[in-house]
Protein backbone atom coordinates (compact mmCIF):
# COMPACT_ATOMS: atom_id res chain seq x y z
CA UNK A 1 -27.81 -30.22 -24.72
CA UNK A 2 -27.81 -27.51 -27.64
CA UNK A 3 -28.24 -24.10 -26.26
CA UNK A 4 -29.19 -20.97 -28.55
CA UNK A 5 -29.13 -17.92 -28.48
CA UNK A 6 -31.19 -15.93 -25.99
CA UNK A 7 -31.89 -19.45 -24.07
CA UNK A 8 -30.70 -18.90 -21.04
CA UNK A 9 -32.32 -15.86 -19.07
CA UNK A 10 -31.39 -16.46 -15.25
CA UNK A 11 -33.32 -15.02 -12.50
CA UNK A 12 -31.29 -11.89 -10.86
CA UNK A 13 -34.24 -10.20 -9.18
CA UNK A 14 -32.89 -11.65 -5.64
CA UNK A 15 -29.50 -10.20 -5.96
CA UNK A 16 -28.25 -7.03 -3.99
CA UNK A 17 -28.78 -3.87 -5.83
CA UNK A 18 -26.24 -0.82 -5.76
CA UNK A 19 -28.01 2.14 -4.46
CA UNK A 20 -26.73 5.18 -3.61
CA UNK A 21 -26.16 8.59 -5.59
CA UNK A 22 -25.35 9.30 -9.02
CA UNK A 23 -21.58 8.80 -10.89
CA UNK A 24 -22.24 12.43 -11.23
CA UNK A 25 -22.30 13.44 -8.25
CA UNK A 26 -19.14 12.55 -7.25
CA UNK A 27 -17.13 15.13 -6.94
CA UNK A 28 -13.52 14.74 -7.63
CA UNK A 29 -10.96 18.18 -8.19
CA UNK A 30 -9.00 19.46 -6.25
CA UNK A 31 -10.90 22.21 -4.25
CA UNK A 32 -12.54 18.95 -2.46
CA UNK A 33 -9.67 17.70 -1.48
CA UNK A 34 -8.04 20.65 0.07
CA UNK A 35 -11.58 21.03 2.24
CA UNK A 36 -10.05 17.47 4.20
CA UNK A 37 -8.89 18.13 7.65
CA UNK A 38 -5.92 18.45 7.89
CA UNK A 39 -4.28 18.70 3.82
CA UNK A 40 -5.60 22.42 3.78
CA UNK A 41 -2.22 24.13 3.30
CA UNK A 42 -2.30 27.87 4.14
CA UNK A 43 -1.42 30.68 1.18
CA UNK A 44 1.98 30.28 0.30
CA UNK A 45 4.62 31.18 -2.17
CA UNK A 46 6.79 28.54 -1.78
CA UNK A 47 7.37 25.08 -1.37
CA UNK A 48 11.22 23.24 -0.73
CA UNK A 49 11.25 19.62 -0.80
CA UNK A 50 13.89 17.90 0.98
CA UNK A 51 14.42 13.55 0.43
CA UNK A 52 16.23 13.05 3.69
CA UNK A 53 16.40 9.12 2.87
CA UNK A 54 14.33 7.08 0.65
CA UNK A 55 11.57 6.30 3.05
CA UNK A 56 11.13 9.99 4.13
CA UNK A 57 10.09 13.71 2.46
CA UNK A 58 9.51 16.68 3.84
CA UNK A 59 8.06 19.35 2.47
CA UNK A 60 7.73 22.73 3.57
CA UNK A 61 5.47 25.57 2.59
CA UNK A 62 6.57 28.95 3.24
CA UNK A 63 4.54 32.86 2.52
CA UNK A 64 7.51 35.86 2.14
CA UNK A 65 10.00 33.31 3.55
CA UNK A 66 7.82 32.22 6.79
CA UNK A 67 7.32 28.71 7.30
CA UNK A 68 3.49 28.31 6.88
CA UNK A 69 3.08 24.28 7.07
CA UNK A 70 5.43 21.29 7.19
CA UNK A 71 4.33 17.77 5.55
CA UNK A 72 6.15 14.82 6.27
CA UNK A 73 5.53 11.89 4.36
CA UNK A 74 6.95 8.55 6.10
CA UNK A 75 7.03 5.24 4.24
CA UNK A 76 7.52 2.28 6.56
CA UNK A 77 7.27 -1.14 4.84
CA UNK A 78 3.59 -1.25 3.35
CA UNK A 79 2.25 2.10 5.19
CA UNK A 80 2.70 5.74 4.12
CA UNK A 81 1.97 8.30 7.02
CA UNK A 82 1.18 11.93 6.10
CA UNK A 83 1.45 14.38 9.08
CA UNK A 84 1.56 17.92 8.37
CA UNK A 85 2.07 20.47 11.01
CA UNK A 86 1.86 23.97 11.41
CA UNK A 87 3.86 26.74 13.03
């Protein structure tokens, strides 16, 4: 069998289409991020990061030396747990 060019022309109208909203309207800095429950950090002027071990980091977030928020990020094997907590 000798196939050219433009011969073969397969039949995709019963495949799934995408449908949904436009690539640009995707919104992707920062200011949506920080509107997720629960990663809003409060004002703050400050920020110590402390590597108790290699599986743990805490960081907190202080305003005129007041603690503000805490993050703790936990690696166990294959998960990473973010809790942050506030005052």
């Amino acid at each position: 069998m000798d196939i050219q060019q433009g011969d073969y022309n397969p039949d995709l109208s019963n495949n799934a289409k995408e449908t949904g909203g436009n690539l640009a309207d995707i919104k992707t800095n920062t200011d949506n991020l920080a509107s997720l429950i629960g990663f809003q950090i409060p004002a703050h002027d400050k920020q110590v990061i402390d590597e108790a071990d290699s599986d743990n980091v805490t960081i907190t977030y202080s305003l005129n030396d007041i603690t503000v928020a805490t993050k703790l990020i936990a690696v166990s094997g294959t998960t990473t747990t973010i809790t942050v907590t506030f005052p």
